[in-house]
PDB file of N, CA and C in Angstrom:
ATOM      1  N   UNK A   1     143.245 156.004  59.072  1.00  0.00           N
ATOM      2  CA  UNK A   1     143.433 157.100  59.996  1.00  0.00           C
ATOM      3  C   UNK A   1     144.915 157.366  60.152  1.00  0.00           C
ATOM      4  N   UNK A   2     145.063 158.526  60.952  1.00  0.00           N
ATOM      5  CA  UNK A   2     146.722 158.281  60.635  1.00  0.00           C
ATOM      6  C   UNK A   2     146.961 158.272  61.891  1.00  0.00           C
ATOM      7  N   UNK A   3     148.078 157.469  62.017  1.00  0.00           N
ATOM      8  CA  UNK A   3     148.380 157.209  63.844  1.00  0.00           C
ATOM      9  C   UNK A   3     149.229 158.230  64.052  1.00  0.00           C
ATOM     10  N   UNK A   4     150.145 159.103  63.490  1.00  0.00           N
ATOM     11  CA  UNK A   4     150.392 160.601  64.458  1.00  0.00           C
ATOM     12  C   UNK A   4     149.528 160.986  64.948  1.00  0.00           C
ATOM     13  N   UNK A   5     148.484 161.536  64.770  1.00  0.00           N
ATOM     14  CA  UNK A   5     147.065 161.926  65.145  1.00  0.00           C
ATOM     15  C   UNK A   5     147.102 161.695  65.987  1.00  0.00           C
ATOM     16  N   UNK A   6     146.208 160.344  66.400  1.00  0.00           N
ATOM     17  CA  UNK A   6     145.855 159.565  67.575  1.00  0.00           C
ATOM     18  C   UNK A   6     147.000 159.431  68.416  1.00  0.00           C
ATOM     19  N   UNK A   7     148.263 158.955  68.020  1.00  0.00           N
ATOM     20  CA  UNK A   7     149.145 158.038  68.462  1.00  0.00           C
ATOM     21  C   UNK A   7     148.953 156.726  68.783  1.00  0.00           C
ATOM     22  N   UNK A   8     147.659 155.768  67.652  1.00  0.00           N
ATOM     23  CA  UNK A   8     147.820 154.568  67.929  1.00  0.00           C
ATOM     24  C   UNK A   8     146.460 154.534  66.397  1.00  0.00           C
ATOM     25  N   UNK A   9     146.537 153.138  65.979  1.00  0.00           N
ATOM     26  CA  UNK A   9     145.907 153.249  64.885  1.00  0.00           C
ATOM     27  C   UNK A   9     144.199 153.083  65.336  1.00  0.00           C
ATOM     28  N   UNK A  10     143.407 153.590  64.844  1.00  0.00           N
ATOM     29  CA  UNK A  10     141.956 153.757  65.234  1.00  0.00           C
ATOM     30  C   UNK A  10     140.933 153.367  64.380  1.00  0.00           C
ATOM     31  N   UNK A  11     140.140 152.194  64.641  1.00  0.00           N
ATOM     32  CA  UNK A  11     139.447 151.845  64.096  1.00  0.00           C
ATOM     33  C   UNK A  11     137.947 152.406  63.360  1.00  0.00           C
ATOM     34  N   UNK A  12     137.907 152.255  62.019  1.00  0.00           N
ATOM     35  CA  UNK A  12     136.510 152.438  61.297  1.00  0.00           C
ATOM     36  C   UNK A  12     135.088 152.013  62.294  1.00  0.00           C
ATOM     37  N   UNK A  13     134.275 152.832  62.399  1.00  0.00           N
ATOM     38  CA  UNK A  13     133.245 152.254  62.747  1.00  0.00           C
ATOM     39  C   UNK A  13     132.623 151.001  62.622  1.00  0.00           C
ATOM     40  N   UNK A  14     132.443 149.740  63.479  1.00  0.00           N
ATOM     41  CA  UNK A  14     131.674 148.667  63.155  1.00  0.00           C
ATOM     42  C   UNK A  14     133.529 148.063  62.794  1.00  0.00           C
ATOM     43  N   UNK A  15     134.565 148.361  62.883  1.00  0.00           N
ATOM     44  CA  UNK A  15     135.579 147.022  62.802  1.00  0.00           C
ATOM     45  C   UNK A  15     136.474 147.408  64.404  1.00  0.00           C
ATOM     46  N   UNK A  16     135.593 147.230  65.020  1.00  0.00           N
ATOM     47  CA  UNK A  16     136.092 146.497  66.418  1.00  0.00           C
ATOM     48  C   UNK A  16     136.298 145.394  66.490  1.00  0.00           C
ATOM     49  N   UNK A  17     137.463 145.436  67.533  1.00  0.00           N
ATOM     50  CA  UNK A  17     137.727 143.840  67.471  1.00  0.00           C
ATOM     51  C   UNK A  17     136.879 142.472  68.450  1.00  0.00           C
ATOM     52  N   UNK A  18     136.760 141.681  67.748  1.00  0.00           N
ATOM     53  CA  UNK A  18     136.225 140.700  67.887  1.00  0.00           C
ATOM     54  C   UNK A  18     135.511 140.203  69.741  1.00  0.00           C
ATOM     55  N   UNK A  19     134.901 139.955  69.792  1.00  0.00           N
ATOM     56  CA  UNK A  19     134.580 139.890  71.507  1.00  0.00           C
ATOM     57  C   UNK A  19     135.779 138.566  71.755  1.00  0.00           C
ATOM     58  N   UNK A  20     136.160 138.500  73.207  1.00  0.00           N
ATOM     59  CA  UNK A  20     136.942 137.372  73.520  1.00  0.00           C
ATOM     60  C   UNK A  20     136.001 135.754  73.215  1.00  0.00           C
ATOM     61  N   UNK A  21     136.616 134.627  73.103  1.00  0.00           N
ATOM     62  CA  UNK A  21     135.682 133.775  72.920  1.00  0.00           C
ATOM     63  C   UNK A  21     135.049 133.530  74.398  1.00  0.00           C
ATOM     64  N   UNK A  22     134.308 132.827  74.635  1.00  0.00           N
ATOM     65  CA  UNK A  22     133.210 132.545  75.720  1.00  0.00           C
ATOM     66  C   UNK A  22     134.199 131.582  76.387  1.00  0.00           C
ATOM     67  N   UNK A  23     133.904 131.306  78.217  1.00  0.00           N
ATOM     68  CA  UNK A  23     134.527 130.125  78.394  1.00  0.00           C
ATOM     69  C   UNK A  23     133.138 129.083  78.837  1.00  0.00           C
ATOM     70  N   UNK A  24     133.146 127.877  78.236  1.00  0.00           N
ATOM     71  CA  UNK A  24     132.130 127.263  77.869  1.00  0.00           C
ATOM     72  C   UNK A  24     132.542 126.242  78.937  1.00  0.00           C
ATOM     73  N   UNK A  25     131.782 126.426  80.637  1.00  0.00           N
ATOM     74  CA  UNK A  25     132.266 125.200  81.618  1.00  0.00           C
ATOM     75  C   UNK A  25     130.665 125.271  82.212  1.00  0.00           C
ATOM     76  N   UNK A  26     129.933 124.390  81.889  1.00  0.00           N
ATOM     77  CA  UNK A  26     128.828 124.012  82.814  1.00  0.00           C
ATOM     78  C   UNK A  26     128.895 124.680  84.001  1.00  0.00           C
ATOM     79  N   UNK A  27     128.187 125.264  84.672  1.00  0.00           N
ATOM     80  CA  UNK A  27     128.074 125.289  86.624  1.00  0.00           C
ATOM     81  C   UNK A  27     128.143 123.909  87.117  1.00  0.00           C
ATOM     82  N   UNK A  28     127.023 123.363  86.876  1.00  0.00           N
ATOM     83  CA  UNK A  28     126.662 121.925  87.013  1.00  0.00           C
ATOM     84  C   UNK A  28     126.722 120.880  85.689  1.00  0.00           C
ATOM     85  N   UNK A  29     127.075 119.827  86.034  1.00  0.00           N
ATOM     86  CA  UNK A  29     127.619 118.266  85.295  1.00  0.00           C
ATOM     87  C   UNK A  29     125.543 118.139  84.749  1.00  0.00           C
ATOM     88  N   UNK A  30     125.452 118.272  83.320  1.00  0.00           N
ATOM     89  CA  UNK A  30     124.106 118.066  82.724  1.00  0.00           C
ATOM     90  C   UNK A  30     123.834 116.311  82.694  1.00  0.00           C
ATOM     91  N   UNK A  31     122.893 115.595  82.949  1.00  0.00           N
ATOM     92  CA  UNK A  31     122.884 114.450  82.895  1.00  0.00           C
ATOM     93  C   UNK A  31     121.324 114.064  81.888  1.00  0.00           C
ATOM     94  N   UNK A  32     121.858 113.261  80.951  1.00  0.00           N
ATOM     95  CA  UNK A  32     120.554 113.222  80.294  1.00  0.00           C
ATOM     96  C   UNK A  32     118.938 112.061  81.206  1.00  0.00           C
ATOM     97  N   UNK A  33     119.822 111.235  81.869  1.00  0.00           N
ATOM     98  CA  UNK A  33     118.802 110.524  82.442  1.00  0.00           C
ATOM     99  C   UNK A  33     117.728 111.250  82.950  1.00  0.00           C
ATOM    100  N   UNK A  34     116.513 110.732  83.397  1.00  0.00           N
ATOM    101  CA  UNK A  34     115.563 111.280  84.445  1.00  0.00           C
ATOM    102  C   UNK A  34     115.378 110.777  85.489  1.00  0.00           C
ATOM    103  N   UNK A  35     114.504 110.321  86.044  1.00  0.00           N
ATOM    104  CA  UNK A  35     114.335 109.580  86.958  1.00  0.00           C
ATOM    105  C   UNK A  35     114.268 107.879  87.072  1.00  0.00           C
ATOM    106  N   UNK A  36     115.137 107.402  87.962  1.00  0.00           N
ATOM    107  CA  UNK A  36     115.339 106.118  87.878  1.00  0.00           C
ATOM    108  C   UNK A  36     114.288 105.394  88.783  1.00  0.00           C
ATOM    109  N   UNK A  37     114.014 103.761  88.056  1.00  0.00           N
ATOM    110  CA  UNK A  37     113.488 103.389  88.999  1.00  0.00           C
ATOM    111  C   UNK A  37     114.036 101.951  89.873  1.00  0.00           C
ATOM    112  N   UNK A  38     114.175 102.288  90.370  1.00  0.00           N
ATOM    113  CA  UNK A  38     114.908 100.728  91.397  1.00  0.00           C
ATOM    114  C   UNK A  38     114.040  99.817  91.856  1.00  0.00           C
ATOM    115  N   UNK A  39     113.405  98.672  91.528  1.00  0.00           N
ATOM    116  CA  UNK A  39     113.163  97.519  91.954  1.00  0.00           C
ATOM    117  C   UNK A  39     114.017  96.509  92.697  1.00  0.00           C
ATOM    118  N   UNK A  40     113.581  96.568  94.128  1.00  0.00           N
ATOM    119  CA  UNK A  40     114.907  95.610  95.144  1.00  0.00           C
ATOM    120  C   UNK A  40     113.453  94.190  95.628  1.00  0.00           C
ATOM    121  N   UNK A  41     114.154  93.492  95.999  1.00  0.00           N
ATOM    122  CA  UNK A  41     113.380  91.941  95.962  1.00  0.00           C
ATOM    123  C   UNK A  41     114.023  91.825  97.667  1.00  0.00           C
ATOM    124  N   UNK A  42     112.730  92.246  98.488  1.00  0.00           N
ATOM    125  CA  UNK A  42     112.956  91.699  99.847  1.00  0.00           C
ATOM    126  C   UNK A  42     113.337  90.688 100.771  1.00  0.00           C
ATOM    127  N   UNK A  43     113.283  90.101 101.859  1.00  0.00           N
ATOM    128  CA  UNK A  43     113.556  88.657 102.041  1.00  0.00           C
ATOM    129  C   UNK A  43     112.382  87.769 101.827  1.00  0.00           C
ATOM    130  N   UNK A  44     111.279  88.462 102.159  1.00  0.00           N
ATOM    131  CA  UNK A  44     109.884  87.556 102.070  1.00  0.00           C
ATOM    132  C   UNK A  44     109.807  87.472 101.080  1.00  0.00           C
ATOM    133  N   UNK A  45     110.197  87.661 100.028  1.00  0.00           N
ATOM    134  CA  UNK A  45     109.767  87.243  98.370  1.00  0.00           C
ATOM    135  C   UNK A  45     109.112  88.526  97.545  1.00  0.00           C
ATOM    136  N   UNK A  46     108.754  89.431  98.902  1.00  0.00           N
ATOM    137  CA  UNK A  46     108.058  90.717  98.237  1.00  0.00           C
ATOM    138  C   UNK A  46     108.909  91.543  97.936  1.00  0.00           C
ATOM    139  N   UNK A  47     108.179  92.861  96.626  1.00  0.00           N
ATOM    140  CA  UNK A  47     109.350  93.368  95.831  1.00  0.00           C
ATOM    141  C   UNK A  47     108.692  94.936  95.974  1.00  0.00           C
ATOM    142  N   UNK A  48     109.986  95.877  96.387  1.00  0.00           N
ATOM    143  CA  UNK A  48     109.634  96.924  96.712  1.00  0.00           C
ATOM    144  C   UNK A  48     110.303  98.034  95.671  1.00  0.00           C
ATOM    145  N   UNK A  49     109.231  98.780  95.523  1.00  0.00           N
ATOM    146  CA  UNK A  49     109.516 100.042  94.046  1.00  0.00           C
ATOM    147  C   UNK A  49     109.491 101.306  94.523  1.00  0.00           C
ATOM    148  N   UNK A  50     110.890 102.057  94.368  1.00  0.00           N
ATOM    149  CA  UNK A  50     111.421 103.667  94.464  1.00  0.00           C
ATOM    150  C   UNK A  50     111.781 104.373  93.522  1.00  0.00           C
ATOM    151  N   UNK A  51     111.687 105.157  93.220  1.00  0.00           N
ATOM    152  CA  UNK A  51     111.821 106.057  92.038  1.00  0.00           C
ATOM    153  C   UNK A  51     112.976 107.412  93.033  1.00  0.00           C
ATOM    154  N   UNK A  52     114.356 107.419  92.257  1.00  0.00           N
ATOM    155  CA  UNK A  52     114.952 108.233  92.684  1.00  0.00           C
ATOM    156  C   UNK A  52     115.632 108.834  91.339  1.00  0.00           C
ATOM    157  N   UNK A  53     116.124 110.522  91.942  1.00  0.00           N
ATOM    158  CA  UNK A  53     116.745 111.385  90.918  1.00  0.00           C
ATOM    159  C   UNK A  53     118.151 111.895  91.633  1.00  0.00           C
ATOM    160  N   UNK A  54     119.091 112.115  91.000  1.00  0.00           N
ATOM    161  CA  UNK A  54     120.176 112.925  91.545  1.00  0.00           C
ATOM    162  C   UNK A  54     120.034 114.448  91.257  1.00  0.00           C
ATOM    163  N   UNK A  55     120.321 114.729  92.604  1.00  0.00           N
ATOM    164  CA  UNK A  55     120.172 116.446  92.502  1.00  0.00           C
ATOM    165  C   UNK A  55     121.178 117.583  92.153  1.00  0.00           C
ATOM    166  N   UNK A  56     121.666 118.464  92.495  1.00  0.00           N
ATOM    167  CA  UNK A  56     122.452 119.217  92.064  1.00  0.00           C
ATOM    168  C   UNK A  56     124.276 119.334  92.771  1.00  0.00           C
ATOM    169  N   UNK A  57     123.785 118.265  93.942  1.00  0.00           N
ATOM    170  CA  UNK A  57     124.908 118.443  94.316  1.00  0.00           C
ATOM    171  C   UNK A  57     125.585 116.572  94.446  1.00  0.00           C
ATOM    172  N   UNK A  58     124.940 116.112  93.168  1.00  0.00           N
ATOM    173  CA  UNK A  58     124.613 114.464  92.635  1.00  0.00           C
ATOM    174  C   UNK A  58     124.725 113.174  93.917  1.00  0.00           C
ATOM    175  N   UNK A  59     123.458 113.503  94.701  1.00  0.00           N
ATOM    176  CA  UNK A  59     123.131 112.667  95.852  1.00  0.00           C
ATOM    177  C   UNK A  59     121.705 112.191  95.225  1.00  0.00           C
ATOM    178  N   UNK A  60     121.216 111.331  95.854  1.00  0.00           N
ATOM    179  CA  UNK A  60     120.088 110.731  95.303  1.00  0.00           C
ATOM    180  C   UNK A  60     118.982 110.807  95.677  1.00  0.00           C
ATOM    181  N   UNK A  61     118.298 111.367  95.580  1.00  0.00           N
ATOM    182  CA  UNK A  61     116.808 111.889  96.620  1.00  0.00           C
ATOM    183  C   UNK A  61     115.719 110.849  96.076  1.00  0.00           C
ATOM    184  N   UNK A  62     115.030 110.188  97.054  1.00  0.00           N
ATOM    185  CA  UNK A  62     113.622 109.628  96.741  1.00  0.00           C
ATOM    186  C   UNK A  62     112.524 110.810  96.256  1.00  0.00           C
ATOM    187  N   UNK A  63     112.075 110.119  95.976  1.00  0.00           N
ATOM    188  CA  UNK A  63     111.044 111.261  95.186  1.00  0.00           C
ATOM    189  C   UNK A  63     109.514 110.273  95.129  1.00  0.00           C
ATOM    190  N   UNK A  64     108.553 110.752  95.014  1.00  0.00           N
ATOM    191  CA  UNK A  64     107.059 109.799  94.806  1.00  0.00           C
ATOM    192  C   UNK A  64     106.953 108.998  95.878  1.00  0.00           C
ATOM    193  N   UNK A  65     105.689 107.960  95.508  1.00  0.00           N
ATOM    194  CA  UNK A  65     105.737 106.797  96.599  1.00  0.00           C
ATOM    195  C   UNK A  65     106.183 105.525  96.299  1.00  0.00           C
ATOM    196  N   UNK A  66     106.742 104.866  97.313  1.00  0.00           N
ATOM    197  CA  UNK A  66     106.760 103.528  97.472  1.00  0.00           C
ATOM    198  C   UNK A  66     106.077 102.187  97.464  1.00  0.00           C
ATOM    199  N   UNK A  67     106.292 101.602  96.225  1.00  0.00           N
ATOM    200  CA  UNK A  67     105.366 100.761  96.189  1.00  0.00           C
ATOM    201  C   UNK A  67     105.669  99.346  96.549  1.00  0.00           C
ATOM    202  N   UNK A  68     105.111  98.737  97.002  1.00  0.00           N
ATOM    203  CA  UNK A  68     105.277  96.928  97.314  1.00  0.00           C
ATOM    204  C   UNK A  68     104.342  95.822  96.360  1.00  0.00           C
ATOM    205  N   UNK A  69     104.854  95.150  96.387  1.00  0.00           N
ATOM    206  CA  UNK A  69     104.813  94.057  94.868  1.00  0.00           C
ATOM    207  C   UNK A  69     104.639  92.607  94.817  1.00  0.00           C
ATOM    208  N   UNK A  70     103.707  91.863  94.945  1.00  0.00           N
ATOM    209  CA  UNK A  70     103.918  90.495  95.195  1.00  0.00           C
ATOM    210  C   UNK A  70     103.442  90.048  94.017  1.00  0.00           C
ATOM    211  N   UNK A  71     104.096  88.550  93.466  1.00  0.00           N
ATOM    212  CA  UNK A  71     103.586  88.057  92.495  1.00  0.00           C
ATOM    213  C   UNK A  71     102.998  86.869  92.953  1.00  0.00           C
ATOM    214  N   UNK A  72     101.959  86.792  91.955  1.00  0.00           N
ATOM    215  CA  UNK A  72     100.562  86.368  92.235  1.00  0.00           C
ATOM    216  C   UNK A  72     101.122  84.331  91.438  1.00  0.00           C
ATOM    217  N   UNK A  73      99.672  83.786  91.408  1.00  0.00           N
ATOM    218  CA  UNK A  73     100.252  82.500  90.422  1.00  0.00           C
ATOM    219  C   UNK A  73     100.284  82.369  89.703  1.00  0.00           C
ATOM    220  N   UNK A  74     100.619  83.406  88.481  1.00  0.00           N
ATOM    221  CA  UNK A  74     100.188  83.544  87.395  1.00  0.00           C
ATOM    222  C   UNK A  74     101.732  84.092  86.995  1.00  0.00           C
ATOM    223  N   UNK A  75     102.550  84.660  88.056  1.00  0.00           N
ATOM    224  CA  UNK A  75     103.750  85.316  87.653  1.00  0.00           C
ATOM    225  C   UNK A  75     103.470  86.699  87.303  1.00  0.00           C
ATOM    226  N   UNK A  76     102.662  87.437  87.845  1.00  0.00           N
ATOM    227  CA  UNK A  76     102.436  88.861  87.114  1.00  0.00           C
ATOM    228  C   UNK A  76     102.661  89.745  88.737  1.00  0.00           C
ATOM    229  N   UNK A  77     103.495  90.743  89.049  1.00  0.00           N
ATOM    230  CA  UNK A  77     103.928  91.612  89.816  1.00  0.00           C
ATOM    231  C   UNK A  77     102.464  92.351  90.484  1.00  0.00           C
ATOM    232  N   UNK A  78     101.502  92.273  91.419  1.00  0.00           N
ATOM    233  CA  UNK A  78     100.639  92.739  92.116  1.00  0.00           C
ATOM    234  C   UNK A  78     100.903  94.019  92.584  1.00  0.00           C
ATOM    235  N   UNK A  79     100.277  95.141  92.826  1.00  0.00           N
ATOM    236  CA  UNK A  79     100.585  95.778  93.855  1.00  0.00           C
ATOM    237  C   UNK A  79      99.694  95.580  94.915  1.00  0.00           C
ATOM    238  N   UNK A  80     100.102  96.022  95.932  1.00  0.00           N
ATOM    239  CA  UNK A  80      99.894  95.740  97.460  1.00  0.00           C
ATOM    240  C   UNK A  80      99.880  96.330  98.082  1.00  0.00           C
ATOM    241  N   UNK A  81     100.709  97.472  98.416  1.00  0.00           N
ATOM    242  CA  UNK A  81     100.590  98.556  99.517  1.00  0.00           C
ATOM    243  C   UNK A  81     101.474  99.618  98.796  1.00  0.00           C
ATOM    244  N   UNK A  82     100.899 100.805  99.310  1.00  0.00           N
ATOM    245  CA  UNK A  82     101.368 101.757  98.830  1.00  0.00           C
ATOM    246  C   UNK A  82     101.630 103.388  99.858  1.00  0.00           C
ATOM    247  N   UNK A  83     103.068 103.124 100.214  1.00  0.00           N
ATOM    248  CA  UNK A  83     103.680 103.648 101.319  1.00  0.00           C
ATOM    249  C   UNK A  83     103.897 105.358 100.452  1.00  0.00           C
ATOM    250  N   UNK A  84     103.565 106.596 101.171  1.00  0.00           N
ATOM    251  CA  UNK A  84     103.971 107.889 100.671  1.00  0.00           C
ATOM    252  C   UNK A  84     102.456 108.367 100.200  1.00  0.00           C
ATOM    253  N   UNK A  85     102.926 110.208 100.183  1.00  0.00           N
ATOM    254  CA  UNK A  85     101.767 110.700  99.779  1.00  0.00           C
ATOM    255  C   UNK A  85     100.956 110.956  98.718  1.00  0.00           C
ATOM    256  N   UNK A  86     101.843 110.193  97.469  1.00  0.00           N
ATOM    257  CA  UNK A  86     101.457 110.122  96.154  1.00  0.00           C
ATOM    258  C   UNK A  86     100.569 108.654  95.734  1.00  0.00           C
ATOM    259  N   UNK A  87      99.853 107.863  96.760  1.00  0.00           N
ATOM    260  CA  UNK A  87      99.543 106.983  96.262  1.00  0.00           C
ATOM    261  C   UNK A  87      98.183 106.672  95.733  1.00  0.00           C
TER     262      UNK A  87
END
């Protein structure tokens, strides 16, 4: 094209320039884990089970129910009571 014309050089159809690149920043920190489960061992010998996830603002929310755990004489983890509305 000729830039007297225009007064600036003008591109062919389809050779525009390039889009800017992207800026590539998460909103939120992606974490591959899922849900954890924590087994804690009480004072009575009994062993209590929570299942927690971190949320979006990475605090730890319980989630499901709570389970309690005694082992038997055999050494094998019982359940026993089952605290929450998922049980």
């Amino acid at each position: 094209m000729d830039p007297a014309f225009f007064g600036k050089v003008v591109p062919w159809t389809g050779l525009r320039r390039p889009p800017p690149p992207p800026n590539v920043r998460p909103v939120h920190p992606v974490y591959s884990r899922g849900p954890m489960r924590n087994m804690e061992q009480l004072p009575d010998g009994r062993h209590i089970e929570t299942f927690t996830m971190r949320n979006s603002y990475e605090q730890e929310v319980q989630f499901g129910a709570t389970t309690i755990y005694v082992v038997n004489d055999y050494g094998v983890m019982v359940p026993t009571e089952c605290w929450g509305a998922q049980c």
